[in-house]
C-alpha atoms as a PDB file:
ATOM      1  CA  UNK A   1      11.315  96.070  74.667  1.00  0.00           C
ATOM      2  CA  UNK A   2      10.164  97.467  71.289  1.00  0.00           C
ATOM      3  CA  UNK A   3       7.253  99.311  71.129  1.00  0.00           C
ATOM      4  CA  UNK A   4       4.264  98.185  69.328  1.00  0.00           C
ATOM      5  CA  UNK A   5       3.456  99.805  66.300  1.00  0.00           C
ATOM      6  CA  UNK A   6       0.026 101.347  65.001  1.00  0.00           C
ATOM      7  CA  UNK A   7       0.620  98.543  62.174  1.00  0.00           C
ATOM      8  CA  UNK A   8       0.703  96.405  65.038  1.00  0.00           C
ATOM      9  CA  UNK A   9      -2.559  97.911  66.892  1.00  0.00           C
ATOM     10  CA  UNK A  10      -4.326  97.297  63.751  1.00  0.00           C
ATOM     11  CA  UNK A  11      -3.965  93.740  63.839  1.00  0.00           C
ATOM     12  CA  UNK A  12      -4.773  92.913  67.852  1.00  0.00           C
ATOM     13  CA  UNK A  13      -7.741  95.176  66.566  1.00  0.00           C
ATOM     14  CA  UNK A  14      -8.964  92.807  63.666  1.00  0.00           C
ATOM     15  CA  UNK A  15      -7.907  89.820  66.218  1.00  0.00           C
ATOM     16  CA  UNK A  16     -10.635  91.192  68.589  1.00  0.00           C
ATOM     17  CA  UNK A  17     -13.097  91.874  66.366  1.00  0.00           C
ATOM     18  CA  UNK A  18     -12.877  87.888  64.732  1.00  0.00           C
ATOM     19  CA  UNK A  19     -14.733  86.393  67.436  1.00  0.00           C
ATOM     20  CA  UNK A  20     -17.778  88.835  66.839  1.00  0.00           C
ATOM     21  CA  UNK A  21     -18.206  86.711  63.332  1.00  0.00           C
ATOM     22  CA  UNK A  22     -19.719  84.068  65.520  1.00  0.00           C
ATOM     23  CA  UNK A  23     -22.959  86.205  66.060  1.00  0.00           C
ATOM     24  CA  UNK A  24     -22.427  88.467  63.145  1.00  0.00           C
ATOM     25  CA  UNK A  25     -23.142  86.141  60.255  1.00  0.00           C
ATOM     26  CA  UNK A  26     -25.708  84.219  61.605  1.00  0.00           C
ATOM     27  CA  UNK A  27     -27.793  87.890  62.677  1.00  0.00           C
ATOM     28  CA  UNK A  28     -27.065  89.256  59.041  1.00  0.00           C
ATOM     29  CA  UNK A  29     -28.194  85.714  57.098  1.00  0.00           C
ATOM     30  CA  UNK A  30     -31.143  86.029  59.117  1.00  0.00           C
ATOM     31  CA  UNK A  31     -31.722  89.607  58.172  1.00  0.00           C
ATOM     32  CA  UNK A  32     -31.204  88.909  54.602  1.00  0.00           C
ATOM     33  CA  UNK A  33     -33.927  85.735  54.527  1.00  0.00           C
ATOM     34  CA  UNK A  34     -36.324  88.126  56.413  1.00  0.00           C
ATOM     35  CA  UNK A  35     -35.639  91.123  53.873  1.00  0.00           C
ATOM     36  CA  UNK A  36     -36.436  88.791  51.411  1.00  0.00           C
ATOM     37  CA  UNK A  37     -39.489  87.235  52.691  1.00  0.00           C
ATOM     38  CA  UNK A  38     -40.835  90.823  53.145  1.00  0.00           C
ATOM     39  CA  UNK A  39     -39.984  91.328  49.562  1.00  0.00           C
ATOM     40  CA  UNK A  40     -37.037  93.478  49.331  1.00  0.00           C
ATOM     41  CA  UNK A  41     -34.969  93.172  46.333  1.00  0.00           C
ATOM     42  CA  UNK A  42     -31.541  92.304  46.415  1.00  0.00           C
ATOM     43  CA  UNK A  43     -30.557  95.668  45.524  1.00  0.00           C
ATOM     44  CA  UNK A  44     -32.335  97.050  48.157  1.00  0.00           C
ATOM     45  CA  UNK A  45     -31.274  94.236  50.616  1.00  0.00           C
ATOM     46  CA  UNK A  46     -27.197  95.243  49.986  1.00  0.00           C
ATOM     47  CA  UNK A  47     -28.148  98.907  50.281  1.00  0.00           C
ATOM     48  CA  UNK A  48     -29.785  98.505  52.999  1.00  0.00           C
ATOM     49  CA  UNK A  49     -27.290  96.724  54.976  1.00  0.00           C
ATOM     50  CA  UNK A  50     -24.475  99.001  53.401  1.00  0.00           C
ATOM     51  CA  UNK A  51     -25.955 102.363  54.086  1.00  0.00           C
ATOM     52  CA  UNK A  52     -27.880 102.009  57.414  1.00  0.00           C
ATOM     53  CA  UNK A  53     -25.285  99.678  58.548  1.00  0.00           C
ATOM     54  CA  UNK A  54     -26.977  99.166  62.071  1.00  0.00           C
ATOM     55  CA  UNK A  55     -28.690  95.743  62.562  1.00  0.00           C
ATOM     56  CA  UNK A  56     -31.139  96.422  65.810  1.00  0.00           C
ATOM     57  CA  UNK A  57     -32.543  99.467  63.837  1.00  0.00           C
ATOM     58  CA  UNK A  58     -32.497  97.279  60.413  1.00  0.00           C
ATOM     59  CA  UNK A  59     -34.458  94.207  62.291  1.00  0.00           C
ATOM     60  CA  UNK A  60     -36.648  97.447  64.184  1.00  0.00           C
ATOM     61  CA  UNK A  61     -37.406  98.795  60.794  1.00  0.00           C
ATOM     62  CA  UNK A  62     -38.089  95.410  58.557  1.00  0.00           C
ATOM     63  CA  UNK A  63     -40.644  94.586  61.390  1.00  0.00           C
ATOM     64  CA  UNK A  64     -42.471  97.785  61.296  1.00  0.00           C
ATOM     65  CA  UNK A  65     -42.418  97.610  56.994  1.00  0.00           C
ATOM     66  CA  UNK A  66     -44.280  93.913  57.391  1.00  0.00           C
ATOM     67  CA  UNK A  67     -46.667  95.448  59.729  1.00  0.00           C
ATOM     68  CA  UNK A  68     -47.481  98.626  57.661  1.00  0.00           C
ATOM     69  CA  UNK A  69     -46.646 100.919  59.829  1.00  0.00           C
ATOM     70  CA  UNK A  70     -46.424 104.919  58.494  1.00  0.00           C
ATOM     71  CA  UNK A  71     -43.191 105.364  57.227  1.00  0.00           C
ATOM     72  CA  UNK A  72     -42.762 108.159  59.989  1.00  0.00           C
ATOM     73  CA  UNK A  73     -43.019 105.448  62.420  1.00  0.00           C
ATOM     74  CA  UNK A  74     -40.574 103.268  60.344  1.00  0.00           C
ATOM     75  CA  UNK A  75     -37.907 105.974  60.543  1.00  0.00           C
ATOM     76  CA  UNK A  76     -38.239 107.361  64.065  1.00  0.00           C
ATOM     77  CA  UNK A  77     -37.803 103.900  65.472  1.00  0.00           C
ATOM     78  CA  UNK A  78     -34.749 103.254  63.822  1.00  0.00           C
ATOM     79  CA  UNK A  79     -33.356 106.487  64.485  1.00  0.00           C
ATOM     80  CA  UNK A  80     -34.052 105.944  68.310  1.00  0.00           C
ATOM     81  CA  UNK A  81     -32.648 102.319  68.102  1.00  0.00           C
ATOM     82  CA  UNK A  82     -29.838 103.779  66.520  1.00  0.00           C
ATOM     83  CA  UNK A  83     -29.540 107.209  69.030  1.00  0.00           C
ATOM     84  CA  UNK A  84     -26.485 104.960  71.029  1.00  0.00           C
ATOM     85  CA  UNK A  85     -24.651 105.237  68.206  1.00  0.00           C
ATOM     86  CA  UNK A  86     -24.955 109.590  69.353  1.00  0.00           C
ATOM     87  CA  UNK A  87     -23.483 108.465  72.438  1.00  0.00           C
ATOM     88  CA  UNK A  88     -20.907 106.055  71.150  1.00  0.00           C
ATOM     89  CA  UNK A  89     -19.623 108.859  68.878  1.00  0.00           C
ATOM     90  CA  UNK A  90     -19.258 111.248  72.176  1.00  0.00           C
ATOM     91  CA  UNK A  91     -17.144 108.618  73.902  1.00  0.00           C
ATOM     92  CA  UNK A  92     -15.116 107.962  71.217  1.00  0.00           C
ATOM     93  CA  UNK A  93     -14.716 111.509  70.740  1.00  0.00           C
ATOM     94  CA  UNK A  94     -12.489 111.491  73.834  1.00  0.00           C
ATOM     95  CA  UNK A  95     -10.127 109.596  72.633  1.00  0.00           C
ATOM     96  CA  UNK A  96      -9.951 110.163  69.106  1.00  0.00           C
ATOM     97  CA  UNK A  97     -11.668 113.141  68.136  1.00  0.00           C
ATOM     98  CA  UNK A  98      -8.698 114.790  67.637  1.00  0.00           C
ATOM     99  CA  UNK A  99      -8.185 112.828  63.838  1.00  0.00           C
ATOM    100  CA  UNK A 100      -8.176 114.333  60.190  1.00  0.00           C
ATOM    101  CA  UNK A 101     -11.848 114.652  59.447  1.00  0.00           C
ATOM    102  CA  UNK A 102     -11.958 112.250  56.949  1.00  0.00           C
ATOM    103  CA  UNK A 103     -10.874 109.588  59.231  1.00  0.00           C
ATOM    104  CA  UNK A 104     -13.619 110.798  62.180  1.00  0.00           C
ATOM    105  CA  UNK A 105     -15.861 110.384  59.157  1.00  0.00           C
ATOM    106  CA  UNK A 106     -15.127 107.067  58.414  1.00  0.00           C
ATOM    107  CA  UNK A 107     -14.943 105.611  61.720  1.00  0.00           C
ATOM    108  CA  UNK A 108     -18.743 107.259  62.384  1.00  0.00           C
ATOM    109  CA  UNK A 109     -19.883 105.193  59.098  1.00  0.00           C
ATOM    110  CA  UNK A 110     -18.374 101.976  60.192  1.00  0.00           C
ATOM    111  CA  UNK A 111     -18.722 102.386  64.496  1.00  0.00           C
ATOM    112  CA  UNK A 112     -20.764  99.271  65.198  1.00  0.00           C
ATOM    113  CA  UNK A 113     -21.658  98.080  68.716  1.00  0.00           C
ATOM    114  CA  UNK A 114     -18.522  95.417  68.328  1.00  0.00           C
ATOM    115  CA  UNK A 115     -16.196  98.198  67.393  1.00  0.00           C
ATOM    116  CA  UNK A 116     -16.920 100.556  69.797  1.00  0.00           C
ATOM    117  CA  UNK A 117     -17.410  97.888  72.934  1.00  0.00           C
ATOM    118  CA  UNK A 118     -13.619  96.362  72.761  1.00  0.00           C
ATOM    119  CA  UNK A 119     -12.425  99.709  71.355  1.00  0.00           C
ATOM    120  CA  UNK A 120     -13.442 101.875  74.320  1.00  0.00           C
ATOM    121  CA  UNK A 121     -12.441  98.952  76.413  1.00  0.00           C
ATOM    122  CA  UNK A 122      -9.054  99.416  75.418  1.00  0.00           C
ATOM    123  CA  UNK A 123      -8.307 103.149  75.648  1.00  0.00           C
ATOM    124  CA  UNK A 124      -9.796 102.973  79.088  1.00  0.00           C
ATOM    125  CA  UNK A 125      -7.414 100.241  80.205  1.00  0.00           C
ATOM    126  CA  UNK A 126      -4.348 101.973  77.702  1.00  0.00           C
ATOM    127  CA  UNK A 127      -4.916 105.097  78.366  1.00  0.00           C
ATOM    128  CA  UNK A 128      -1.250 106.059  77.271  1.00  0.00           C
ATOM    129  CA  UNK A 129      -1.690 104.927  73.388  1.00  0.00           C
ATOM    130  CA  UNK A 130      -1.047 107.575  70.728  1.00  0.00           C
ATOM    131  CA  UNK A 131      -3.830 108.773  68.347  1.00  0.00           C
ATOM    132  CA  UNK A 132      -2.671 106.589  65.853  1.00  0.00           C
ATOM    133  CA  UNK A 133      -2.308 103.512  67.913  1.00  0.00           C
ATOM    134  CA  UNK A 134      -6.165 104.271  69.071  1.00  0.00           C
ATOM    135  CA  UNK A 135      -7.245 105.045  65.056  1.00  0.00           C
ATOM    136  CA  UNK A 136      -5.421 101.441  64.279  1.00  0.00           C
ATOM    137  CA  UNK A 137      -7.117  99.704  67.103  1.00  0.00           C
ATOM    138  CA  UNK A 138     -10.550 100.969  66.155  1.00  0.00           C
ATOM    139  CA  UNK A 139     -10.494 100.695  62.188  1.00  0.00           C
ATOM    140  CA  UNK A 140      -8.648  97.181  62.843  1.00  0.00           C
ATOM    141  CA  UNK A 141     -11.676  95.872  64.821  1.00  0.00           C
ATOM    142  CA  UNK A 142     -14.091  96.927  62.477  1.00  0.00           C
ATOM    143  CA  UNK A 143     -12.289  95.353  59.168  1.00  0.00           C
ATOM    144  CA  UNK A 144     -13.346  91.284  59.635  1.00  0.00           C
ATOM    145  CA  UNK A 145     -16.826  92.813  60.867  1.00  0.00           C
ATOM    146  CA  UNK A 146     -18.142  95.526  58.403  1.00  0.00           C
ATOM    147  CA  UNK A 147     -17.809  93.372  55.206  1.00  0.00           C
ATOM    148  CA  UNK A 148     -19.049  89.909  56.707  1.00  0.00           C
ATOM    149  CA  UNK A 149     -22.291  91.846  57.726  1.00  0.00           C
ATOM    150  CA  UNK A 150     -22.817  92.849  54.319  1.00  0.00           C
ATOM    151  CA  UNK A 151     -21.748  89.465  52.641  1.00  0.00           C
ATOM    152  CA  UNK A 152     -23.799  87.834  55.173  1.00  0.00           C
ATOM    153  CA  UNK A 153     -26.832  89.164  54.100  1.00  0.00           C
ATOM    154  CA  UNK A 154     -26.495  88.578  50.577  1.00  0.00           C
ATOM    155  CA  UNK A 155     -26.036  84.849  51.994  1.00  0.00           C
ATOM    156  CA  UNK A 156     -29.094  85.043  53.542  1.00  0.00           C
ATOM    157  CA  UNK A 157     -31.178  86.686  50.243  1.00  0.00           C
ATOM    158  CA  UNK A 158     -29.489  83.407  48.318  1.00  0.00           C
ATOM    159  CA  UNK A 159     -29.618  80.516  50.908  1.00  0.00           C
ATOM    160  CA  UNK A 160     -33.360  81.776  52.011  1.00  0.00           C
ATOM    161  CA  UNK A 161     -35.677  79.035  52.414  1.00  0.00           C
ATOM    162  CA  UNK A 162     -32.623  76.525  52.509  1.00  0.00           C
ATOM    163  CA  UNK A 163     -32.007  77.059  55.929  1.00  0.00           C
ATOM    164  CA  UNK A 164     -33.511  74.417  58.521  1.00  0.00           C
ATOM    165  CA  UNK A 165     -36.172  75.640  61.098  1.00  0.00           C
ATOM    166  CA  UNK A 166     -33.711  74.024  63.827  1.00  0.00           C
ATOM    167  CA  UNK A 167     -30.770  76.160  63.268  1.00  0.00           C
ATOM    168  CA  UNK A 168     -32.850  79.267  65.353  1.00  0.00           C
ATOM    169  CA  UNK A 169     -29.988  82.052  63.898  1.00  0.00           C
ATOM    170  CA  UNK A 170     -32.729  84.425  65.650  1.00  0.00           C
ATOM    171  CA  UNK A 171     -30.070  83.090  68.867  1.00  0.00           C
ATOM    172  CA  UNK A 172     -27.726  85.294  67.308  1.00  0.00           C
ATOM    173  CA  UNK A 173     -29.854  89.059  68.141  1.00  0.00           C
ATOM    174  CA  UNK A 174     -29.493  88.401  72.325  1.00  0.00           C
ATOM    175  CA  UNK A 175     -26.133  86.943  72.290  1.00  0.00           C
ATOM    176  CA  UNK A 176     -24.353  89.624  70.684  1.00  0.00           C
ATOM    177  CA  UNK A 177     -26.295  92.103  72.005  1.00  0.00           C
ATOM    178  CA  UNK A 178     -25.232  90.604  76.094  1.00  0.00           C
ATOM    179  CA  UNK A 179     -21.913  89.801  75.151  1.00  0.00           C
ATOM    180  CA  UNK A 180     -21.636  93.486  74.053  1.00  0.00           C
ATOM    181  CA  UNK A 181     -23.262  95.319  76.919  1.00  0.00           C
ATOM    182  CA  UNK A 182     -22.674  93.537  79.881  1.00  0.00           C
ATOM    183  CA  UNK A 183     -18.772  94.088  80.251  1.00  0.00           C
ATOM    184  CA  UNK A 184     -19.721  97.994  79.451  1.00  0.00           C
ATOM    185  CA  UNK A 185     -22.418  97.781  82.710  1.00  0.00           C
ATOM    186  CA  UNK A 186     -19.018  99.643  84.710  1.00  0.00           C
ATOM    187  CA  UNK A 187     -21.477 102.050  86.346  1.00  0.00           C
ATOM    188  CA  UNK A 188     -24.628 103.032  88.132  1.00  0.00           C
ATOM    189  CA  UNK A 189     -25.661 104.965  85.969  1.00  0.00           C
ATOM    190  CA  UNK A 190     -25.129 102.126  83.081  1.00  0.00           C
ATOM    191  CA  UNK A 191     -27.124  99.501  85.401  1.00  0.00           C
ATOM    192  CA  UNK A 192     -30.191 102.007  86.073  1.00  0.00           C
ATOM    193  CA  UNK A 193     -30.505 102.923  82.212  1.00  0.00           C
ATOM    194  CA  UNK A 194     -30.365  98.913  81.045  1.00  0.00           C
ATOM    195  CA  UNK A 195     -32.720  98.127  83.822  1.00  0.00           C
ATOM    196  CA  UNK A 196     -34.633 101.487  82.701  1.00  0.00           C
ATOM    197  CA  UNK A 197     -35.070 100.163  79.282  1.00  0.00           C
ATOM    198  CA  UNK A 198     -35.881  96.308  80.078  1.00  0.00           C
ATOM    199  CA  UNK A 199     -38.913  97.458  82.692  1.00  0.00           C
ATOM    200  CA  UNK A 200     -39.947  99.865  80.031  1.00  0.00           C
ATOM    201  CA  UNK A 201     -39.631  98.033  76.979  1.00  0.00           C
ATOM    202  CA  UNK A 202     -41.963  94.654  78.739  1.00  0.00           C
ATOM    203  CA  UNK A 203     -44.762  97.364  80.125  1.00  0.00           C
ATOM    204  CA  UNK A 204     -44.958  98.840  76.953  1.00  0.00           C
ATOM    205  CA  UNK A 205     -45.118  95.374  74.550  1.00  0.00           C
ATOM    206  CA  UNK A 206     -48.575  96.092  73.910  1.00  0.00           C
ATOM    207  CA  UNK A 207     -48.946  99.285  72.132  1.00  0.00           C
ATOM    208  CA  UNK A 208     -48.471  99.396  68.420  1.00  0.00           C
ATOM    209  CA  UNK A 209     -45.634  99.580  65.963  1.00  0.00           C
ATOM    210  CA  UNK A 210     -43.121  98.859  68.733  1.00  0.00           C
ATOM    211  CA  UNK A 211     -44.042 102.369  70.282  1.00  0.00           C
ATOM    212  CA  UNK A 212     -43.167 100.887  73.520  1.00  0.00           C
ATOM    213  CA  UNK A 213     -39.284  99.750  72.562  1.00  0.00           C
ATOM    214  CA  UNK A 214     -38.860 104.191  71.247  1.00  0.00           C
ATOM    215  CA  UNK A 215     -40.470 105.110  74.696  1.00  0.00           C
ATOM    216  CA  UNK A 216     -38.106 102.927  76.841  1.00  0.00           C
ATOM    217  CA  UNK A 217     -35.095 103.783  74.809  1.00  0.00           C
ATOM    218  CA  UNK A 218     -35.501 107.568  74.887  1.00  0.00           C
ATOM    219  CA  UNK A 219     -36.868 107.319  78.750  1.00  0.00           C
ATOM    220  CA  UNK A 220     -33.744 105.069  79.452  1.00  0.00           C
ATOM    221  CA  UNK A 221     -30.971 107.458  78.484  1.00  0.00           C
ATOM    222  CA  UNK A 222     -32.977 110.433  80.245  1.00  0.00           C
ATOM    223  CA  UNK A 223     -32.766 108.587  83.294  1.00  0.00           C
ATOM    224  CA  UNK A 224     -28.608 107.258  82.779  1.00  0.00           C
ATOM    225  CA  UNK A 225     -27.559 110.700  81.759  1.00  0.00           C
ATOM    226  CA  UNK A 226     -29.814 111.573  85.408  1.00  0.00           C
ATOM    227  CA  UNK A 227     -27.982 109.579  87.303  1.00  0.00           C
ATOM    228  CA  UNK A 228     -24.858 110.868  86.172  1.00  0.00           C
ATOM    229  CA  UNK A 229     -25.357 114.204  87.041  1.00  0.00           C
ATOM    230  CA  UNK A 230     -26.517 113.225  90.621  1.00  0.00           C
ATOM    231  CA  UNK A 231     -23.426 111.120  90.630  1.00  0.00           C
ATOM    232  CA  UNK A 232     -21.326 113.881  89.458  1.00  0.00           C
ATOM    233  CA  UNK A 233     -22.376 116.413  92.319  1.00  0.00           C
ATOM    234  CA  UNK A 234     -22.187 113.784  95.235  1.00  0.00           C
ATOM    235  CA  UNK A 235     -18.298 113.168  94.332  1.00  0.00           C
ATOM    236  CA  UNK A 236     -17.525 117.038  94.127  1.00  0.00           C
ATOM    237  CA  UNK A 237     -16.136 118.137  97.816  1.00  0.00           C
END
């Protein structure tokens, strides 16, 4: 039997990644229409889905701008929206931190939640690929996804007001966010932190700027990364 080759890896990456289109374009159009109702420019549209590259935080952020918030408020909720990507970038570490640095580099500009859910998927269930058969995998997952995003939104600033009321692309936001998380719930520790951050994120609706969605996501991963250290000392002998 001949071995598959990282060429090969590449392309069962991209081939995982395709189906993510389905909620991809629809959540980027939608960003783009909103960005453009709020009254970004086009320029700043593309940049913004370019160099933040991170659609919760975007959507987290474009809300706070058409509510005025201080830009300190702006900026701290993305970054806590956006603090999973810290974790991603630890697991992924694992299994290839061990690549040229320009190549760590670029997969910690492209990582998206699509890339990193069927990517970590894989090296826990292949656990004997090389480095370069993981580095394949990974940048091959994130190729049909990374430039859709950004062409999608551009669709969105030019279709704008085109689009009927009765297509709902908002849909798009809790599909891909379910279809990404719950395979990843493997864990206790996973469970407690989701359910963590849901409880949180409902009792804390009311206060302002979205305060309440930085509180749950910061108490959330205190409590997960909790529960993993009591988990980790019950299964020592």
């Amino acid at each position: 039997m001949t071995r598959a080759t990282p060429k090969s890896w590449y392309w069962a990456g991209f081939r995982a990644g395709v189906p993510f289109l389905l909620v991809v374009v629809p959540f980027a159009i939608l960003f783009g229409v909103l960005a453009a109702e709020l009254g970004l420019t086009p320029v700043q549209t593309i940049a913004f889905s370019s160099v933040v590259f991170a659609g919760a935080s975007q959507f987290a952020a474009l809300q706070l701008m058409a509510e005025n918030a201080p830009i300190l408020i702006v900026i701290a909720t993305a970054l806590a929206v956006n603090l999973r990507m810290a974790m991603y970038s630890a697991s992924l570490a694992v299994w290839i931190g061990k690549a040229p640095f320009w190549t760590r580099a670029l997969a910690a500009y492209v990582n998206v939640d699509q890339s990193y859910a069927v990517s970590i998927n894989l090296y826990e269930d292949r656990p004997e690929l090389t480095l370069s058969e993981r580095v394949a995998f990974f940048f091959g997952a994130v190729s049909p996804v990374c430039p859709m995003w950004v062409a999608a939104t551009g669709l969105g600033l030019w279709i704008g007001d085109a689009i009927p009321e009765w297509m709902a692309l908002d849909f798009a936001v809790p599909i891909c966010f379910l279809a990404i998380i719950a395979p990843m719930l493997r864990s206790l520790a996973h469970v407690v932190a989701a359910l963590t951050s849901i409880m949180l994120a409902l009792a804390l609706s009311g206060l302002p700027y979205n305060l309440g969605l930085l509180v749950a996501a910061l108490v959330a991963m205190a409590v997960g990364a909790q529960v993993e250290v009591l988990m980790a000392r019950r299964a020592k002998p």
